[in-house]
PDB file of N, CA and C in Angstrom:
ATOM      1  N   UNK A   1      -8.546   9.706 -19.151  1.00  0.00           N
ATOM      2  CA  UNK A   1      -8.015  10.148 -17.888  1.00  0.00           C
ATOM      3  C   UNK A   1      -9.094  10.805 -17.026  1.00  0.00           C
ATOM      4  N   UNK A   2      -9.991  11.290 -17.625  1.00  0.00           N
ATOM      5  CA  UNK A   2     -10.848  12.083 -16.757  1.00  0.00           C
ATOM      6  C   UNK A   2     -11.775  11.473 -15.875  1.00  0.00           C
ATOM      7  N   UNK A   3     -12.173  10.091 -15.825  1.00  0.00           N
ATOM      8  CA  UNK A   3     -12.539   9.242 -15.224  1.00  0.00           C
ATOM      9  C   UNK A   3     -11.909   8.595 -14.336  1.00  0.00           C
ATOM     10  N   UNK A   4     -10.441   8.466 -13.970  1.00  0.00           N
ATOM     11  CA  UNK A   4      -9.731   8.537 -13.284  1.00  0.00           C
ATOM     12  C   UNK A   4      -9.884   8.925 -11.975  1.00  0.00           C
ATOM     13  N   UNK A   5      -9.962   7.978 -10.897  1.00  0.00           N
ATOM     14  CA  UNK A   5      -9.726   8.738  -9.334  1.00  0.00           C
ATOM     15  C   UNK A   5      -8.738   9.884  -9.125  1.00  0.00           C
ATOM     16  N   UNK A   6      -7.148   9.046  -9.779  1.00  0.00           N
ATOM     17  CA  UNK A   6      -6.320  10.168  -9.455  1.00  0.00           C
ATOM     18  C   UNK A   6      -4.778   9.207 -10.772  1.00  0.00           C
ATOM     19  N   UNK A   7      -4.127  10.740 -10.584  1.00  0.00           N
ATOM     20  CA  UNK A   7      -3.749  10.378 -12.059  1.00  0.00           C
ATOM     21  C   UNK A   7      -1.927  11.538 -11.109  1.00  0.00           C
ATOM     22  N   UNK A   8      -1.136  10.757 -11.419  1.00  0.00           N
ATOM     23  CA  UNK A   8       0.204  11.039 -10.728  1.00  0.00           C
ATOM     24  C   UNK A   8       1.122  10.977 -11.686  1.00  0.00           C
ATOM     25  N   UNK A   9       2.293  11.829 -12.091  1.00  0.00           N
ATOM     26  CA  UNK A   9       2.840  11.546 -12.824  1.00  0.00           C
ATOM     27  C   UNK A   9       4.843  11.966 -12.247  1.00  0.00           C
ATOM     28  N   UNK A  10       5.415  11.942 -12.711  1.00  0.00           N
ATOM     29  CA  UNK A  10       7.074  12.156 -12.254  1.00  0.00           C
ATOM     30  C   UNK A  10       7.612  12.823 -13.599  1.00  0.00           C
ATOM     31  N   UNK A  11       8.298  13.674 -13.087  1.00  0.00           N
ATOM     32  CA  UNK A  11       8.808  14.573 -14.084  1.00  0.00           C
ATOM     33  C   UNK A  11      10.519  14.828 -13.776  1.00  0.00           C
ATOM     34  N   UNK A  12      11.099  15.145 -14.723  1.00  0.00           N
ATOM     35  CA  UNK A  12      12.765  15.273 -14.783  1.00  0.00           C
ATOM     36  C   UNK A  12      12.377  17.088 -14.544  1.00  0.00           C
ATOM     37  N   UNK A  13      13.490  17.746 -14.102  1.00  0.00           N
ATOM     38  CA  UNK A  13      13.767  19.179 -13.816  1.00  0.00           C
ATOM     39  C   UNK A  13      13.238  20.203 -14.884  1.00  0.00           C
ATOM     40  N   UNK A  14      13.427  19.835 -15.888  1.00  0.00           N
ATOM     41  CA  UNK A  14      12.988  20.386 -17.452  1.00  0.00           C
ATOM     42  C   UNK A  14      11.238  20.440 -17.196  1.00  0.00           C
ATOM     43  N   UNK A  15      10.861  18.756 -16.966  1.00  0.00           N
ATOM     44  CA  UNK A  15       9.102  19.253 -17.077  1.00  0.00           C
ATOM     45  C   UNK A  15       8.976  18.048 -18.310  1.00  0.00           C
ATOM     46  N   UNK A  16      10.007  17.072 -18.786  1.00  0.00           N
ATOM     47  CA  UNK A  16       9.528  16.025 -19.752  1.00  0.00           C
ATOM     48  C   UNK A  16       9.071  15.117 -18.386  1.00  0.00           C
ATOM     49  N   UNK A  17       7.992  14.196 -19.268  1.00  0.00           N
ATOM     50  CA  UNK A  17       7.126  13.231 -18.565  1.00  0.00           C
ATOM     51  C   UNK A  17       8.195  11.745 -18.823  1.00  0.00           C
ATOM     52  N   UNK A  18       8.644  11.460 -17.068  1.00  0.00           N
ATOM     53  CA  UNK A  18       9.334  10.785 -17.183  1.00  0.00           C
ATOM     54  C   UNK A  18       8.475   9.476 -17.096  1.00  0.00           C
ATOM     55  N   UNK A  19       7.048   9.568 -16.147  1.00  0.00           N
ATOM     56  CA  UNK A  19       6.347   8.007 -16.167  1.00  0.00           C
ATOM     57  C   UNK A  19       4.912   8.802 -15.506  1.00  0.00           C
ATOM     58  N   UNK A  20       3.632   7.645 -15.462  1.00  0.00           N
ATOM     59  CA  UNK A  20       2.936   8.114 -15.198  1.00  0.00           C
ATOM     60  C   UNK A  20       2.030   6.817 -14.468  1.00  0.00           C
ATOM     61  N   UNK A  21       1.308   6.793 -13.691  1.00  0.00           N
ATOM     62  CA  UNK A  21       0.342   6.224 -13.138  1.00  0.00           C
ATOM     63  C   UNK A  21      -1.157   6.929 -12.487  1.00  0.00           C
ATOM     64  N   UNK A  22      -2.235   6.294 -13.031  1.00  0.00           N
ATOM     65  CA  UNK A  22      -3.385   6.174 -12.844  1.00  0.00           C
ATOM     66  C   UNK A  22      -4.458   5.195 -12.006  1.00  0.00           C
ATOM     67  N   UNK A  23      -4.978   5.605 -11.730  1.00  0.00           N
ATOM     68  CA  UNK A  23      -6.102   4.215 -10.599  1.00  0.00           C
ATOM     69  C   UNK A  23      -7.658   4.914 -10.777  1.00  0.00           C
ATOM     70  N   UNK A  24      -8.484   3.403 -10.845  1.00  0.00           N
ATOM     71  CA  UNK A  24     -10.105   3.479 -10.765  1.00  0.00           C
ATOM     72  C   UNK A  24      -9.587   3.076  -9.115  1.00  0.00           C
ATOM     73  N   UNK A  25     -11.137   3.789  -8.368  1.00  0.00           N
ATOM     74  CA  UNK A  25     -10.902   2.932  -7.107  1.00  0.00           C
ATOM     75  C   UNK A  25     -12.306   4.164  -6.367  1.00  0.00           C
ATOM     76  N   UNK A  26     -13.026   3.402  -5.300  1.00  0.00           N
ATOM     77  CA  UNK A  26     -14.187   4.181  -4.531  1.00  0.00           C
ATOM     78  C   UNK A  26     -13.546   4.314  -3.277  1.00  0.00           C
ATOM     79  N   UNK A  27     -11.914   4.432  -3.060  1.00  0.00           N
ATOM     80  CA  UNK A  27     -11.335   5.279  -2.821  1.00  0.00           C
ATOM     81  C   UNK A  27     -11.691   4.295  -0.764  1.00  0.00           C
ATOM     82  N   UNK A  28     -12.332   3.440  -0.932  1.00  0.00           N
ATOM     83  CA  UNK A  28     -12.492   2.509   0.186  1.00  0.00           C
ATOM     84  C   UNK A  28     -12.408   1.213   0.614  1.00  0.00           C
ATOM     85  N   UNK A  29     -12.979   0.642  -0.841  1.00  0.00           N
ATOM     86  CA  UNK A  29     -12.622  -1.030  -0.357  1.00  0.00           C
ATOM     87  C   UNK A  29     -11.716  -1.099  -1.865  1.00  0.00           C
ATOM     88  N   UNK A  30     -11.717  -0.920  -2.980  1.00  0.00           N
ATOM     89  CA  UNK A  30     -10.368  -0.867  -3.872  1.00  0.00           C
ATOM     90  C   UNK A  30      -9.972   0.121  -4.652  1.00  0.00           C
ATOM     91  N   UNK A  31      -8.611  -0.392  -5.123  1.00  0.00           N
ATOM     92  CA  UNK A  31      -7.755   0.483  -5.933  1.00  0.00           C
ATOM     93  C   UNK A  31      -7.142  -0.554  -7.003  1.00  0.00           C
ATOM     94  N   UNK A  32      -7.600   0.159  -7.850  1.00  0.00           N
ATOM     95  CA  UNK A  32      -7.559  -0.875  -9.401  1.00  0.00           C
ATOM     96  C   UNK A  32      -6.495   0.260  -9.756  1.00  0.00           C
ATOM     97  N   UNK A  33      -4.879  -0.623 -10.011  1.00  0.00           N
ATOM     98  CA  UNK A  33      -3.680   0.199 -11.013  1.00  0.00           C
ATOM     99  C   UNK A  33      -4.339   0.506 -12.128  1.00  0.00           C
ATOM    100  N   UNK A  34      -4.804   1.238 -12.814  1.00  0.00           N
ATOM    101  CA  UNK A  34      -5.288   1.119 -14.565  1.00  0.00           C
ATOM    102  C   UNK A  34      -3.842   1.346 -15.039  1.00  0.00           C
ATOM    103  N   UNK A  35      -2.759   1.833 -14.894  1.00  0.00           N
ATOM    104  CA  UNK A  35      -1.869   2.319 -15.889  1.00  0.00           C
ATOM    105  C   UNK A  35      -0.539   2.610 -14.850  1.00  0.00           C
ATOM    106  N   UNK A  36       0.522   2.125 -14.909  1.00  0.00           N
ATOM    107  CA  UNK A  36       1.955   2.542 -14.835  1.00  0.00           C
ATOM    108  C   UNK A  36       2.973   2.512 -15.743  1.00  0.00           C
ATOM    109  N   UNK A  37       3.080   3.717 -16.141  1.00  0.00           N
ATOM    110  CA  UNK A  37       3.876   3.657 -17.828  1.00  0.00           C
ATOM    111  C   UNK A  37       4.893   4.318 -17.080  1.00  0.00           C
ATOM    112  N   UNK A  38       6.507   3.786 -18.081  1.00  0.00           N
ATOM    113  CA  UNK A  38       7.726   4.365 -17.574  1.00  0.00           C
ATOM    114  C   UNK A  38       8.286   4.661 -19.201  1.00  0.00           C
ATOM    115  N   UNK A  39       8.532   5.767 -19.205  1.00  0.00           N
ATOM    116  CA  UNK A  39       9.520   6.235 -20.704  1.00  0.00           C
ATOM    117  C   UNK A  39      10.642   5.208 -20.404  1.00  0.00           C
ATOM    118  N   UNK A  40      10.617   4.142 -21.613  1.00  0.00           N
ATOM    119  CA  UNK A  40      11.512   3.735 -22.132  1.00  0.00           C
ATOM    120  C   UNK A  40      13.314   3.896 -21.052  1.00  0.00           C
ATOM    121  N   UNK A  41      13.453   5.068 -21.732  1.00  0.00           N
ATOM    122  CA  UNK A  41      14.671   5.418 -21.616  1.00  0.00           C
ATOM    123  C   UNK A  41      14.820   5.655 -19.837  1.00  0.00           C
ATOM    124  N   UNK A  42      13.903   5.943 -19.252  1.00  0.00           N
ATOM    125  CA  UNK A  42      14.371   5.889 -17.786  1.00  0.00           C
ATOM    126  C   UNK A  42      13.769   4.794 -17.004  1.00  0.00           C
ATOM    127  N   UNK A  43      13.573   3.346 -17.570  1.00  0.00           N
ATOM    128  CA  UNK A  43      13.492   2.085 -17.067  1.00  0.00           C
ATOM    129  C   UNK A  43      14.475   1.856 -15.641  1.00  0.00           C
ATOM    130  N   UNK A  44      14.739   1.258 -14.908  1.00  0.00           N
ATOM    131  CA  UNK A  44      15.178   1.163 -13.919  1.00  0.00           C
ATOM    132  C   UNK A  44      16.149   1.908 -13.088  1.00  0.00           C
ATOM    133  N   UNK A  45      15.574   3.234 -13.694  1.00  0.00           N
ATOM    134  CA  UNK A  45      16.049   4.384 -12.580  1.00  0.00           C
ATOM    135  C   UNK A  45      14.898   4.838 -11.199  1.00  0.00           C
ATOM    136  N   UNK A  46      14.175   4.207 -10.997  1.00  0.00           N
ATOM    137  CA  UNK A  46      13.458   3.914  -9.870  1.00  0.00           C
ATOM    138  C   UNK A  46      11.964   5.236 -10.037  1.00  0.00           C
ATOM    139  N   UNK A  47      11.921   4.930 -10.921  1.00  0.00           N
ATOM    140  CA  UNK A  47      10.557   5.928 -11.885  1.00  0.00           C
ATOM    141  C   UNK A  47       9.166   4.958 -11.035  1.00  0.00           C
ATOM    142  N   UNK A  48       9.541   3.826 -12.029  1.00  0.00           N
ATOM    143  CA  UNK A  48       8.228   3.518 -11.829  1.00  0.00           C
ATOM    144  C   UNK A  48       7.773   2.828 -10.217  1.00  0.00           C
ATOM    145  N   UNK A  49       8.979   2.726  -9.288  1.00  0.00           N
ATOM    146  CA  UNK A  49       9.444   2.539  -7.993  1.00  0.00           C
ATOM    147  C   UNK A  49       8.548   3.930  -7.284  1.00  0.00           C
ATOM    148  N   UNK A  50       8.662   4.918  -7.600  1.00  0.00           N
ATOM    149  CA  UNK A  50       8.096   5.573  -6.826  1.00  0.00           C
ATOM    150  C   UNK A  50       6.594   6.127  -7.263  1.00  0.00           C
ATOM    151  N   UNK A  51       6.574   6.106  -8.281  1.00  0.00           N
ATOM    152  CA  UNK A  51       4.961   6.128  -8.489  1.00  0.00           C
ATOM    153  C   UNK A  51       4.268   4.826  -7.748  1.00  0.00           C
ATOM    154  N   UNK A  52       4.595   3.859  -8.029  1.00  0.00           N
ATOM    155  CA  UNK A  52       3.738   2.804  -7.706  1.00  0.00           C
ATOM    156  C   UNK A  52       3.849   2.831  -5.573  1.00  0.00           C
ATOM    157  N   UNK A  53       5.299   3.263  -4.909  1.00  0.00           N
ATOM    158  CA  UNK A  53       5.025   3.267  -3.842  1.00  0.00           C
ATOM    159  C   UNK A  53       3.713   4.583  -3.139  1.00  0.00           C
ATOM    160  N   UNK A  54       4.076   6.111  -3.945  1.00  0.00           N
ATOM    161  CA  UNK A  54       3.067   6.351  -3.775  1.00  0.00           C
ATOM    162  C   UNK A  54       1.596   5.881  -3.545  1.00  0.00           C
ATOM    163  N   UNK A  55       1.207   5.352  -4.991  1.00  0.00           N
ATOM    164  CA  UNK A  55      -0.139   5.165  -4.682  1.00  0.00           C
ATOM    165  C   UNK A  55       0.019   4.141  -3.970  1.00  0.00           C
ATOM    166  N   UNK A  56       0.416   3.163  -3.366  1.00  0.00           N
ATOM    167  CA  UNK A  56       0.592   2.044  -1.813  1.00  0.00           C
ATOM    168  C   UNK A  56       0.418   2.965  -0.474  1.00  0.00           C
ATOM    169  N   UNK A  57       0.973   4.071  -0.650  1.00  0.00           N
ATOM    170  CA  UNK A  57       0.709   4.575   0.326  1.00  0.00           C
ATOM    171  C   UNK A  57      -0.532   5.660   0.317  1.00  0.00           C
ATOM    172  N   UNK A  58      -0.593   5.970  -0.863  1.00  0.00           N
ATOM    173  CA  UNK A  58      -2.111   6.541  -0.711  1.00  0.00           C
ATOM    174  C   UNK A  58      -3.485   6.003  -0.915  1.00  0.00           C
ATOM    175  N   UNK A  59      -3.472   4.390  -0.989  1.00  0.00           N
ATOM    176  CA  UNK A  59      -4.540   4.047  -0.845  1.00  0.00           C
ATOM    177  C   UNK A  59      -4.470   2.475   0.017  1.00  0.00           C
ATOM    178  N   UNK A  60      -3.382   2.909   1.185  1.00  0.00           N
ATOM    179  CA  UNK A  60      -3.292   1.743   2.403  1.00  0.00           C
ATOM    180  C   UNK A  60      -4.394   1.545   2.861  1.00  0.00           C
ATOM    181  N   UNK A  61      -5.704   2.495   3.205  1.00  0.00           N
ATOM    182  CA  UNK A  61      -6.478   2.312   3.892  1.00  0.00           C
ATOM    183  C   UNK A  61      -7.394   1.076   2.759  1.00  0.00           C
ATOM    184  N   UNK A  62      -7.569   0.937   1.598  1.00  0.00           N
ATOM    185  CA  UNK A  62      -8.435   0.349   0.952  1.00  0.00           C
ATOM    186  C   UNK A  62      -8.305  -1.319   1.270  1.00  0.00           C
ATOM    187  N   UNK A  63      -8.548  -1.972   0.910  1.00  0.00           N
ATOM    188  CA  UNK A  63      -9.005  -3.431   1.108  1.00  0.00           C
ATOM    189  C   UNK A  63      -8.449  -4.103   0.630  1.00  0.00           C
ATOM    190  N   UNK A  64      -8.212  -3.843  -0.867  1.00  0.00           N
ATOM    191  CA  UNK A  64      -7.737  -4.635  -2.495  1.00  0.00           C
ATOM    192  C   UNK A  64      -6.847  -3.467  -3.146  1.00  0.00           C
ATOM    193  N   UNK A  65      -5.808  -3.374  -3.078  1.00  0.00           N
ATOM    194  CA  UNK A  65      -5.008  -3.341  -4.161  1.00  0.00           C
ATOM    195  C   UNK A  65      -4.325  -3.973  -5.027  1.00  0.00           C
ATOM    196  N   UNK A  66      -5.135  -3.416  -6.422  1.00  0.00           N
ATOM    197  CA  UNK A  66      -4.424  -4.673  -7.138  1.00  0.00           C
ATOM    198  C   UNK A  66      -4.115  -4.049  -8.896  1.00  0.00           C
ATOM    199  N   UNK A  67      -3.736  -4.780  -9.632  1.00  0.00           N
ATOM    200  CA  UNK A  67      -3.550  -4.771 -11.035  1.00  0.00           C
ATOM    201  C   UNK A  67      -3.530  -5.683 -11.481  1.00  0.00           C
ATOM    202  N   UNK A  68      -3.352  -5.468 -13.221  1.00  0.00           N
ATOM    203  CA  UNK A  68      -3.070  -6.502 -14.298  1.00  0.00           C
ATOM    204  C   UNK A  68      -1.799  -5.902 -14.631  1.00  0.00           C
ATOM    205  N   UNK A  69      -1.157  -7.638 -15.031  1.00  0.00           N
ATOM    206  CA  UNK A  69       0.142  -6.876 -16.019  1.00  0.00           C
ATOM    207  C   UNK A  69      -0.507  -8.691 -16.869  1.00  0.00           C
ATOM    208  N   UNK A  70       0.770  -8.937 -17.778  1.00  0.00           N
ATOM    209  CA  UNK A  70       1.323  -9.797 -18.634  1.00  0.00           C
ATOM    210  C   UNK A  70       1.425 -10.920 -17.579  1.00  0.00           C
ATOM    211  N   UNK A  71       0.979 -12.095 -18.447  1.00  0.00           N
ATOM    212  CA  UNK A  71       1.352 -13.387 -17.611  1.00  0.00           C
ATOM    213  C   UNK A  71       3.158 -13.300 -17.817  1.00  0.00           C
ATOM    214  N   UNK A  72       3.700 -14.407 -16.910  1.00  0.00           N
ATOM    215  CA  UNK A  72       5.214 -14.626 -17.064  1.00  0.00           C
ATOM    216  C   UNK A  72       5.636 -15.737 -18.440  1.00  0.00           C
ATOM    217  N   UNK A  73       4.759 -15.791 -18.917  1.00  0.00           N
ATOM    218  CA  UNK A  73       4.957 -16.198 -20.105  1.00  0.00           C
ATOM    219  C   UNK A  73       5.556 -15.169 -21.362  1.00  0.00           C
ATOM    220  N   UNK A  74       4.977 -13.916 -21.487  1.00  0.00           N
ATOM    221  CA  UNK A  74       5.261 -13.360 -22.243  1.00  0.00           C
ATOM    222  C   UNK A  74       6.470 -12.942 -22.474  1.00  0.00           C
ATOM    223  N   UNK A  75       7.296 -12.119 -23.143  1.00  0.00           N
ATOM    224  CA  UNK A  75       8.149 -11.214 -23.624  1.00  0.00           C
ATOM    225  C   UNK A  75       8.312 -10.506 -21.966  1.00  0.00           C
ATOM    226  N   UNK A  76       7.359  -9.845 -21.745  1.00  0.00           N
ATOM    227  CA  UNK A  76       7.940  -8.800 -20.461  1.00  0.00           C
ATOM    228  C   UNK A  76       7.228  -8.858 -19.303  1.00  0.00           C
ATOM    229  N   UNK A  77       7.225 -10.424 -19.532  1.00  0.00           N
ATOM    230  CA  UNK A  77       6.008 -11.116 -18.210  1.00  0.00           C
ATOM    231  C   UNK A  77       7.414 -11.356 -16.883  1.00  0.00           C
ATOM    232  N   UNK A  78       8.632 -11.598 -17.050  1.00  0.00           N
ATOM    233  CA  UNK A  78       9.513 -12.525 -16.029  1.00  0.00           C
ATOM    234  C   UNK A  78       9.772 -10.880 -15.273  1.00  0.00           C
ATOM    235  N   UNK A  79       9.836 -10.076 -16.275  1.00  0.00           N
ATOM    236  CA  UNK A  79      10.322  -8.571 -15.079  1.00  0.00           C
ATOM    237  C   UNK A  79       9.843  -8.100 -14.679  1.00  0.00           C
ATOM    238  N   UNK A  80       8.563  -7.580 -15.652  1.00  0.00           N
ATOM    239  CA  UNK A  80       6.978  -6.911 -14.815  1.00  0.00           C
ATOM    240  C   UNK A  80       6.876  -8.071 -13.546  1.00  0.00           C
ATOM    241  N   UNK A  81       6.552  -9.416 -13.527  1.00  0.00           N
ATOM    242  CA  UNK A  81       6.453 -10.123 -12.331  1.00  0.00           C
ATOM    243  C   UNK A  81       7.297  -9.599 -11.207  1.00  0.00           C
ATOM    244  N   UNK A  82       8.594  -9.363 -11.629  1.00  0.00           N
ATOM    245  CA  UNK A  82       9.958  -9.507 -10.822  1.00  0.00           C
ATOM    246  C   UNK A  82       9.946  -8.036 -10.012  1.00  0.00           C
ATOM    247  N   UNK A  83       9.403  -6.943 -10.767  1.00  0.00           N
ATOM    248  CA  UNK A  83       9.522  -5.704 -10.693  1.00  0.00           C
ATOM    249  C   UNK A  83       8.168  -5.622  -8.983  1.00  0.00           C
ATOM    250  N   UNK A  84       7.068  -5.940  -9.222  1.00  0.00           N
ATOM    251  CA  UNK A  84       5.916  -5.948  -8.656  1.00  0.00           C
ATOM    252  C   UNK A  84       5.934  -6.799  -6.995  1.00  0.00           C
ATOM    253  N   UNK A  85       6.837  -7.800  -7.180  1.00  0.00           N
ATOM    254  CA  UNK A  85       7.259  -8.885  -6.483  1.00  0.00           C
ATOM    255  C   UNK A  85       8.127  -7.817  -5.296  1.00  0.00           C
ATOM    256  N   UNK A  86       9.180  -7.419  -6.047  1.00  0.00           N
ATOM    257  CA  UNK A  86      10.347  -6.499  -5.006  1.00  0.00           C
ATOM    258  C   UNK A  86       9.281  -5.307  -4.276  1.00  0.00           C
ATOM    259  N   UNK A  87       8.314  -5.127  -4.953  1.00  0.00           N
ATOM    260  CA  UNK A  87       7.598  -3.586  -4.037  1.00  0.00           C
ATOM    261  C   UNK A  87       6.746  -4.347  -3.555  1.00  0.00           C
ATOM    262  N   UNK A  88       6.326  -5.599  -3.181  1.00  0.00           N
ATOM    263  CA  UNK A  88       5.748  -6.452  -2.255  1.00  0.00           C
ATOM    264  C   UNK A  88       4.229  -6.881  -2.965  1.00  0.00           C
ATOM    265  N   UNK A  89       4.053  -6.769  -3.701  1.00  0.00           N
ATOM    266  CA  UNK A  89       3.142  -7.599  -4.567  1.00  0.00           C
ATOM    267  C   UNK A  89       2.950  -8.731  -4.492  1.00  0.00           C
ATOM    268  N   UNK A  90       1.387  -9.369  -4.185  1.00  0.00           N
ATOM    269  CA  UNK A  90       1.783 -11.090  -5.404  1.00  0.00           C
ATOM    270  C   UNK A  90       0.426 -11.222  -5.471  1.00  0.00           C
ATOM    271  N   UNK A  91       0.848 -12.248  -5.882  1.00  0.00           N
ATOM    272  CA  UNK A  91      -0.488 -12.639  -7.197  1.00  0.00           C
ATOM    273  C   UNK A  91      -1.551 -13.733  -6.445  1.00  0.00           C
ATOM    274  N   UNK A  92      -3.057 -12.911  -6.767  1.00  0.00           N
ATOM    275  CA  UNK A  92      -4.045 -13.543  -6.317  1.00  0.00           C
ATOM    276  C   UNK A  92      -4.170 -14.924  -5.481  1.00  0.00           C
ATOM    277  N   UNK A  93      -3.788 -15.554  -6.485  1.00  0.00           N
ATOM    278  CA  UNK A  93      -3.955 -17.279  -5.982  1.00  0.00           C
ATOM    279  C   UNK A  93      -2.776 -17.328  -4.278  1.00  0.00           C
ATOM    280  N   UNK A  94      -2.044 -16.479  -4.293  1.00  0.00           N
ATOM    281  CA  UNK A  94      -0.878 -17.130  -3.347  1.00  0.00           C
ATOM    282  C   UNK A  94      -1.531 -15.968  -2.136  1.00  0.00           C
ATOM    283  N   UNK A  95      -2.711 -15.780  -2.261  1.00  0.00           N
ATOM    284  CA  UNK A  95      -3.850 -14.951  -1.141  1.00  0.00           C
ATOM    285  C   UNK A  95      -4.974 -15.787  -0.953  1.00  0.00           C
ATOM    286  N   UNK A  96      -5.181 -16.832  -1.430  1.00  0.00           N
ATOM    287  CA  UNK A  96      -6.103 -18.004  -1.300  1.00  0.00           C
ATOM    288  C   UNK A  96      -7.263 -16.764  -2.240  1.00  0.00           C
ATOM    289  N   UNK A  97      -7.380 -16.183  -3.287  1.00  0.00           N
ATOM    290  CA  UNK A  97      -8.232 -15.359  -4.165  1.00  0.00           C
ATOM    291  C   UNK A  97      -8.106 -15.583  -5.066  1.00  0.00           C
ATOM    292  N   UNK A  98      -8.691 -15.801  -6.272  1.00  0.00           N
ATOM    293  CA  UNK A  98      -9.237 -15.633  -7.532  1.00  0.00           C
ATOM    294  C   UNK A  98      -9.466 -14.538  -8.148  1.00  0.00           C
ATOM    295  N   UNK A  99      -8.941 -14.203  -9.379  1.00  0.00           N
ATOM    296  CA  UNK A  99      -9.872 -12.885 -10.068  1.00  0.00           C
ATOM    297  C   UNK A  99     -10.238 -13.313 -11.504  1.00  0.00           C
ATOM    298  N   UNK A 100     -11.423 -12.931 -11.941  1.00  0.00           N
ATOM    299  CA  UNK A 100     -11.907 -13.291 -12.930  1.00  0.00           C
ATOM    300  C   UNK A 100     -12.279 -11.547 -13.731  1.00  0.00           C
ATOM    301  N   UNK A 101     -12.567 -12.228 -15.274  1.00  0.00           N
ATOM    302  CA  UNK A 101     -12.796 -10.747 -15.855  1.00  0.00           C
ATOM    303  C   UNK A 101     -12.985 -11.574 -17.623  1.00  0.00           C
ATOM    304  N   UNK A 102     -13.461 -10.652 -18.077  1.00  0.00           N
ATOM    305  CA  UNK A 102     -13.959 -11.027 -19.637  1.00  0.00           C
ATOM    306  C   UNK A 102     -12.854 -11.068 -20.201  1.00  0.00           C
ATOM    307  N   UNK A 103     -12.773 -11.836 -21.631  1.00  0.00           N
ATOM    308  CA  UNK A 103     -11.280 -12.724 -22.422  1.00  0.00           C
ATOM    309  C   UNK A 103     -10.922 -11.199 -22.491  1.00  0.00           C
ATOM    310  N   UNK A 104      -9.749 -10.648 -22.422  1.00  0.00           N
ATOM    311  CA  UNK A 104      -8.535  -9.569 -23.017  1.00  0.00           C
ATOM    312  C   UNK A 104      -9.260  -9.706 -24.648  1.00  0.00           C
ATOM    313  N   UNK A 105      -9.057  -8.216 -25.110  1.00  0.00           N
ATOM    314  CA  UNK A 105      -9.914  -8.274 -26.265  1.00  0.00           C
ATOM    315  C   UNK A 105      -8.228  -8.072 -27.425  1.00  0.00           C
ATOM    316  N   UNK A 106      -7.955  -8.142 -28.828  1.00  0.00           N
ATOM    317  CA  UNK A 106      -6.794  -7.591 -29.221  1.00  0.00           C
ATOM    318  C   UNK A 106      -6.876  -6.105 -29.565  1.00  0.00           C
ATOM    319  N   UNK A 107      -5.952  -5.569 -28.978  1.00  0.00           N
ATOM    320  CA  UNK A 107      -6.346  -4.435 -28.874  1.00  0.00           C
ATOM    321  C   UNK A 107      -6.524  -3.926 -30.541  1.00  0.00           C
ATOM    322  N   UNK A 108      -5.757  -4.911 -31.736  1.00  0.00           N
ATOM    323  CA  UNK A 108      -5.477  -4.458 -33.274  1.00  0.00           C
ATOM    324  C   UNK A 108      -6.567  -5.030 -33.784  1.00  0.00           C
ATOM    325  N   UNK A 109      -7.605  -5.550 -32.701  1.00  0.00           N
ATOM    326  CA  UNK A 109      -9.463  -5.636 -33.233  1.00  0.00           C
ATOM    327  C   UNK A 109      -9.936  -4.376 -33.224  1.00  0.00           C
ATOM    328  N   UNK A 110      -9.409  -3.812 -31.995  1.00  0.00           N
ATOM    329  CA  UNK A 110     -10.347  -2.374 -31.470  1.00  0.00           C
ATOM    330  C   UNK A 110     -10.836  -1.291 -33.002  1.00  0.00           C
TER     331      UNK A 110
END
């Protein structure tokens, strides 16, 4: 985390960590999502809806906003897509862009 531009998180009244999001970014031409995690249990109570509009709005001025999730192939590729899509997202190619990056390593190599 400490490498982190900026690191946002949402909390229930108590102070448990309901979700959290993080971004690399030079804060001018991009903003790389590194991380939007939602506890389980508060999945589509609009958690991860407002973290992610935040940082849209705090880094409008940049060039590239963007992330990785799961292709739509996977297990939790059709909703992560679906989820990203509704807060106005899309995916590289349908921007006439490309992104490239070294093979995904397993993380149960690490």
């Amino acid at each position: 985390m400490a490498n982190s531009h900026l690191v946002i998180t949402a909390r229930d009244e108590s102070g448990q960590l309901l979700g959290l999001a993080r971004t690399v970014s030079d804060d001018e031409i991009v903003c790389y999502v590194q991380e939007l995690l939602v506890n389980a249990q508060h999945h589509g109570k609009g958690v991860g809806r407002l973290l992610l509009e935040h940082l849209k709005d705090r880094y409008a001025h940049c060039r590239y906003f963007v992330l990785t999730t799961d292709h739509e192939s996977t297990s939790e590729g059709p909703a992560n897509h679906a989820f990203y899509r509704r807060l106005g997202l899309i995916e590289h190619h349908e921007q006439g862009l490309s992104a490239f990056g070294l093979r995904v390593r397993d993380p149960r190599s690490l």
